[in-house]
Protein backbone atom coordinates (compact mmCIF):
# COMPACT_ATOMS: atom_id res chain seq x y z
CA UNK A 1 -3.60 22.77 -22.31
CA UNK A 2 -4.44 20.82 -19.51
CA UNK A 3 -6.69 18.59 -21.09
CA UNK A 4 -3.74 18.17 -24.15
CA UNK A 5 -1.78 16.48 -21.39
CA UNK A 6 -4.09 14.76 -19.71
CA UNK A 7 -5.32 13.21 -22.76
CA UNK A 8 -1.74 12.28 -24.22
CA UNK A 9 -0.90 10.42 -20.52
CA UNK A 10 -4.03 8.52 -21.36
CA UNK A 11 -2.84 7.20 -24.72
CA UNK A 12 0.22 6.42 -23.56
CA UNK A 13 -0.52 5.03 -19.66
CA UNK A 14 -4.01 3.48 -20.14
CA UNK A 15 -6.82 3.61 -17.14
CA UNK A 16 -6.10 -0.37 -15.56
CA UNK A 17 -7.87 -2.39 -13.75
CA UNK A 18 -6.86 -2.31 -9.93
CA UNK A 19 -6.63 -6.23 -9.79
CA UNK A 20 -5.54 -7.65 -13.27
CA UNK A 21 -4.16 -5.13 -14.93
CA UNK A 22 -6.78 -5.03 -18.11
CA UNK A 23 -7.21 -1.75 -20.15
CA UNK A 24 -10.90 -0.12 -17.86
CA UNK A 25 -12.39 3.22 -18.86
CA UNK A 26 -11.59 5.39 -15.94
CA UNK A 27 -8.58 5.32 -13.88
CA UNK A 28 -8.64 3.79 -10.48
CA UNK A 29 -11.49 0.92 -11.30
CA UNK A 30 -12.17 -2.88 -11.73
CA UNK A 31 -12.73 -4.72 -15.05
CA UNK A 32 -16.41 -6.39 -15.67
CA UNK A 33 -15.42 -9.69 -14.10
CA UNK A 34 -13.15 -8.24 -11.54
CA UNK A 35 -16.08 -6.19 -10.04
CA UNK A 36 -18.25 -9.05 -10.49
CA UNK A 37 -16.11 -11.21 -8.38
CA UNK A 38 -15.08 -9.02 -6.01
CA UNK A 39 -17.39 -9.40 -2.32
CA UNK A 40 -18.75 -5.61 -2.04
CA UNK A 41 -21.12 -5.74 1.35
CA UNK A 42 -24.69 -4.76 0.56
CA UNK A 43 -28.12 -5.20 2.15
CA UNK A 44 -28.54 -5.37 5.80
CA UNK A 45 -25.60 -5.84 8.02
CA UNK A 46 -24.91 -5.42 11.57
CA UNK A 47 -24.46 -1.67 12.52
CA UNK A 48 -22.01 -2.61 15.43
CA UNK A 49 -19.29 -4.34 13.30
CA UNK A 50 -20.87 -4.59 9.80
CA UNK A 51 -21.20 -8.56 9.33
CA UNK A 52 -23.83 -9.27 7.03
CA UNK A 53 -26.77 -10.26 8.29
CA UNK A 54 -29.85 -11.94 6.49
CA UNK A 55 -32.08 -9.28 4.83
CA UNK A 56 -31.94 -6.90 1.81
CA UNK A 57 -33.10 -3.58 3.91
CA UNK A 58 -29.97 -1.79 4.16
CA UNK A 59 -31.69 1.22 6.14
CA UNK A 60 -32.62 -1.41 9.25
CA UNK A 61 -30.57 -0.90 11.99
CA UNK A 62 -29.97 -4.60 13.42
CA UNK A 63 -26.83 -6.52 15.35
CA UNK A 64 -25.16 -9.78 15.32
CA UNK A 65 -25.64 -11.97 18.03
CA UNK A 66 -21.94 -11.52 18.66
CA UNK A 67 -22.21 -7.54 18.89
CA UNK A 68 -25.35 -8.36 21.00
CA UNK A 69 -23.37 -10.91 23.47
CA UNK A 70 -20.18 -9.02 23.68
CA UNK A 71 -20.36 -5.00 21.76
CA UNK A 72 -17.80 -3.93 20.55
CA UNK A 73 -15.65 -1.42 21.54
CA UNK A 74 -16.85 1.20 19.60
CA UNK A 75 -20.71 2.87 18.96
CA UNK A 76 -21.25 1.95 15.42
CA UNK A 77 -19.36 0.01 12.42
CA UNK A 78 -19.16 -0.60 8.69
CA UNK A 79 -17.63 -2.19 5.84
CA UNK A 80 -16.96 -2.16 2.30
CA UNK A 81 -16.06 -5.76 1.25
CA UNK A 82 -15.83 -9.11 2.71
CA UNK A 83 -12.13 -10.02 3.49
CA UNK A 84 -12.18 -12.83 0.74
CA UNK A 85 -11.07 -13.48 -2.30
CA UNK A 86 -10.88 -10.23 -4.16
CA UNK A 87 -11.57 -8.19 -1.02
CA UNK A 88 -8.58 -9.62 0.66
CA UNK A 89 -6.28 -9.40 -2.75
CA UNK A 90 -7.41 -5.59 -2.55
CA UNK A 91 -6.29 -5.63 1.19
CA UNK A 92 -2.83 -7.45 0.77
CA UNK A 93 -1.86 -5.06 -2.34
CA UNK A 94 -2.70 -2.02 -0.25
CA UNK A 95 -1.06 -3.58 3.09
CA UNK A 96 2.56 -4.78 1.42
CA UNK A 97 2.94 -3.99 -2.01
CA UNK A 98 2.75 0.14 -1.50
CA UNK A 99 -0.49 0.12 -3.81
CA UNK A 100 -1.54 3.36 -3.21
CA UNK A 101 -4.31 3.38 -5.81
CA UNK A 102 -6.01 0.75 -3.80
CA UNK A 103 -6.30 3.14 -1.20
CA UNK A 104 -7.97 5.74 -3.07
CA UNK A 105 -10.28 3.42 -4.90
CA UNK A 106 -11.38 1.51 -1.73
CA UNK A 107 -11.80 5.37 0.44
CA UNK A 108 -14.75 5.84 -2.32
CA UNK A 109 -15.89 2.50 -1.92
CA UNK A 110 -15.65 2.58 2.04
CA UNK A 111 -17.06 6.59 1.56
CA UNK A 112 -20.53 4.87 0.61
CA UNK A 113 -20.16 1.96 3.24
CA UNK A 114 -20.00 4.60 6.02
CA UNK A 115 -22.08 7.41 5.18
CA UNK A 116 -25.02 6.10 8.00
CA UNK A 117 -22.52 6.70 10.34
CA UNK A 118 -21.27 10.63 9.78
CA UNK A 119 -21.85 13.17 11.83
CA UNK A 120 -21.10 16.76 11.98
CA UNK A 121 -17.56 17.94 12.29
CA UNK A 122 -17.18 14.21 12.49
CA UNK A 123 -12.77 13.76 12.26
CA UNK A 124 -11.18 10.95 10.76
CA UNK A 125 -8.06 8.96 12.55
CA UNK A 126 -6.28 5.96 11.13
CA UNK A 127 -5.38 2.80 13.26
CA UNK A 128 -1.30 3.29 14.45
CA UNK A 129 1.50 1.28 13.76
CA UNK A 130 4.34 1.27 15.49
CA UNK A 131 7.18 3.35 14.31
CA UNK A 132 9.35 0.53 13.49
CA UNK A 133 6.91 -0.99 11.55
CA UNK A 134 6.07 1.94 9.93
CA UNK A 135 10.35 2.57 9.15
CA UNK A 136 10.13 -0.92 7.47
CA UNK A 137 7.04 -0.78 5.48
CA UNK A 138 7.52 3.20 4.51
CA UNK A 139 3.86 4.09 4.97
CA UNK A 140 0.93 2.95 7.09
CA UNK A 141 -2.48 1.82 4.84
CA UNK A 142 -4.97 2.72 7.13
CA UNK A 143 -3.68 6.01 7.24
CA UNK A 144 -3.57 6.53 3.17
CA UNK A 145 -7.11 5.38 3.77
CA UNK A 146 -8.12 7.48 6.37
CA UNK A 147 -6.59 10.40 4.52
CA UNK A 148 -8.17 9.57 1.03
CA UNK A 149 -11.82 9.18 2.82
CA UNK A 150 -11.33 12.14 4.56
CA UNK A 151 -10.98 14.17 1.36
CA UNK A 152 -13.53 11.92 -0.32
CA UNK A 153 -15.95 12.78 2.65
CA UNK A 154 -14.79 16.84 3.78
CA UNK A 155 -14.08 15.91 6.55
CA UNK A 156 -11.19 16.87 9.01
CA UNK A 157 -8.31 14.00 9.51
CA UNK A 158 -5.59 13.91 12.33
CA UNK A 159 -3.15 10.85 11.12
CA UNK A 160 -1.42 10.96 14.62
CA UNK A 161 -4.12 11.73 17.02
CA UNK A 162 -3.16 7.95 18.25
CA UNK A 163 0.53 6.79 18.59
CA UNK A 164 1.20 2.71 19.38
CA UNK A 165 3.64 2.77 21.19
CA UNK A 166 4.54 -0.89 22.09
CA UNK A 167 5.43 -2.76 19.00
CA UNK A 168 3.25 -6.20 18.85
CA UNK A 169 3.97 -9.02 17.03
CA UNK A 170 1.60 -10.17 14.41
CA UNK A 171 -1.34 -10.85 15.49
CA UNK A 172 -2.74 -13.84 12.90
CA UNK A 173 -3.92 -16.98 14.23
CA UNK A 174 -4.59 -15.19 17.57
CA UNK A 175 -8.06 -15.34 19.41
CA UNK A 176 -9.78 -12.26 20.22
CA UNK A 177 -8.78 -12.75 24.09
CA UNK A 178 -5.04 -13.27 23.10
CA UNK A 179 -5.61 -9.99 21.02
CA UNK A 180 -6.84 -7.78 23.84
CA UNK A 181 -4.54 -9.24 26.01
CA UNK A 182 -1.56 -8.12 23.65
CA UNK A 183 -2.77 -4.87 22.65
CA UNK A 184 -3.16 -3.43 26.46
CA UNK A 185 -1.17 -0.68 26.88
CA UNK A 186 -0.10 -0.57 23.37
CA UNK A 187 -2.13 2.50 22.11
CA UNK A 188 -2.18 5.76 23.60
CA UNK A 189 -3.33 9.58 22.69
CA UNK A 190 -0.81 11.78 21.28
CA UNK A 191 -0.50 14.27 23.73
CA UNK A 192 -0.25 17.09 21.52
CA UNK A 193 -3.60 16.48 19.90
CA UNK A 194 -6.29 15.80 22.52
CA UNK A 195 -7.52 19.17 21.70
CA UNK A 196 -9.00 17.59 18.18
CA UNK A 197 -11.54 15.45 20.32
CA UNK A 198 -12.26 18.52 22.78
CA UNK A 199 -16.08 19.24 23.67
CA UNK A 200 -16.99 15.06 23.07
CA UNK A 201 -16.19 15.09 19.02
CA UNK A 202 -17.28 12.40 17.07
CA UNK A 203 -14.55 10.40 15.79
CA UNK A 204 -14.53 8.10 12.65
CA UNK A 205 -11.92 5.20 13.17
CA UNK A 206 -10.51 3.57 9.82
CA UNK A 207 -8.41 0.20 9.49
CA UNK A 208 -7.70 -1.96 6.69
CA UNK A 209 -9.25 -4.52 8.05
CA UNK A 210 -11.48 -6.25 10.84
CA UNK A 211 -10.65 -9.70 12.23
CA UNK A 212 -11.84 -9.80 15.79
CA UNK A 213 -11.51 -6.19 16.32
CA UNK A 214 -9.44 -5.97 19.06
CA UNK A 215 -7.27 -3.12 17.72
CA UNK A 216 -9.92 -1.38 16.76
CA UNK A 217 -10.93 -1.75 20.37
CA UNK A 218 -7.82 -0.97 21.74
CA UNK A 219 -7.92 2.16 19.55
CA UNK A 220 -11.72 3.31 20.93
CA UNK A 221 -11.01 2.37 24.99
CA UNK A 222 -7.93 5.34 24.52
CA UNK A 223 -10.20 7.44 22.35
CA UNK A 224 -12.95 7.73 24.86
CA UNK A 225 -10.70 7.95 28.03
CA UNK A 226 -9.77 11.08 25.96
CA UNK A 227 -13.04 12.48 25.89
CA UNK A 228 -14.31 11.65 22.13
CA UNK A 229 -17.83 11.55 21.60
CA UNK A 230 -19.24 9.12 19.42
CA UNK A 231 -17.01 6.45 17.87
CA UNK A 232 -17.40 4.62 14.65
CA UNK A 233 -15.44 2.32 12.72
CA UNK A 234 -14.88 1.59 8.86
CA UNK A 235 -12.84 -0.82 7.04
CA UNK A 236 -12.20 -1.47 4.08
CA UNK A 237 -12.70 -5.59 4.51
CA UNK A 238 -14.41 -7.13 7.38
CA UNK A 239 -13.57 -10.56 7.80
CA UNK A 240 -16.17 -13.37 8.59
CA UNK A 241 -15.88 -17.03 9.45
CA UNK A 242 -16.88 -19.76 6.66
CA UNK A 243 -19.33 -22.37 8.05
């Protein structure tokens, strides 16, 4: 019976692709040229913020020379696309136009991005935002992420293990500096769930998307004043600057 219905929604709501809207063969996907154009990250990159880096050895473990100047926050990073072009349509529909199916797609996507990075009993948390922000927009994208990759991966996922607490304005067109600067403070541990990183758990933090990675940061500095063992990071889209 089951298979009855699911094969009468198919005839009359088609599988469509995530970014044009043409007729695909499984639900969830990208057309031919939609994949094609779309900036998946492959090959080496940087396993401190997941930059590409030149080389096709995806197995070498190698930094930027930004991640080698200044680390990051956290112990180890990763990426799914480039925020560009399709990557950054994918972002935008997911971030303000409540495209849920964006966020499942891209957990898979991000699922293989991040897999050098698990751990055992490894749990998943989601970048906060503010409850007014979250009252206006309705739902918070990195935490349907989070919570799609978590099921994606088995793994356990707290969606309020961090609470923001300070409402920020936006931070575009800021310098990583000005970021920081804002963001102290901002982020703090739920007090009711510090018991989820007890005994130095490894912790897998997800965002949308990585621009300086200052929240991110922000995010890792309360996490390991908490006690949390190692700390990675996965996005869906890293940004990177055009020369």
């Amino acid at each position: 019976m089951g298979e009855i219905v699911q094969t009468a929604l198919r005839m009359i709501y088609p599988p469509q692709c995530l970014l044009c809207r043409e007729m695909v063969e499984t639900d969830f996907g990208l057309c031919g040229p939609c994949w094609r154009d779309t900036p998946f990250l492959g090959g080496l990159v940087c396993d401190g913020c997941g930059v590409p880096l030149p080389g096709d050895n995806a197995e070498e473990i190698a930094h930027c020379d930004a991640c080698l100047t200044r680390p990051q926050g956290w112990d180890r990073g990763r990426a799914a696309l480039l925020y560009r072009d399709n990557g950054r349509r994918l972002v935008l529909g997911m971030k303000h136009n409540d495209r849920n199916d964006i966020a499942r797609t891209g957990a898979m996507w991000l699922a293989r991005a991040v897999k050098p990075l698990l751990r055992p009993h490894m749990l998943v948390v989601p970048v906060p935002l503010h409850w007014m922000r979250l009252m206006s927009r309705r739902y918070n994208q990195s935490a349907r992420l989070a919570e799609a990759l978590a099921s994606e991966l088995g793994l356990s996922y707290c969606p309020d293990l961090l609470k923001r607490v300070r409402r920020t304005r936006s931070l575009g067109r800021m310098t990583g500096a000005e970021r920081r600067k804002l963001l102290e403070g901002a982020i703090r541990m739920h007090p009711g769930r510090r018991h989820r990183i007890a005994a130095g758990r490894p912790v897998l933090l997800i965002d949308d998307v990585l621009t300086t990675g200052a929240t991110l940061s922000a995010c890792a500095e309360v996490l390991r004043a908490a006690g949390a063992g190692t700390i990675c990071a996965g996005v869906l889209a890293r940004a990177v600057r055009e020369d």
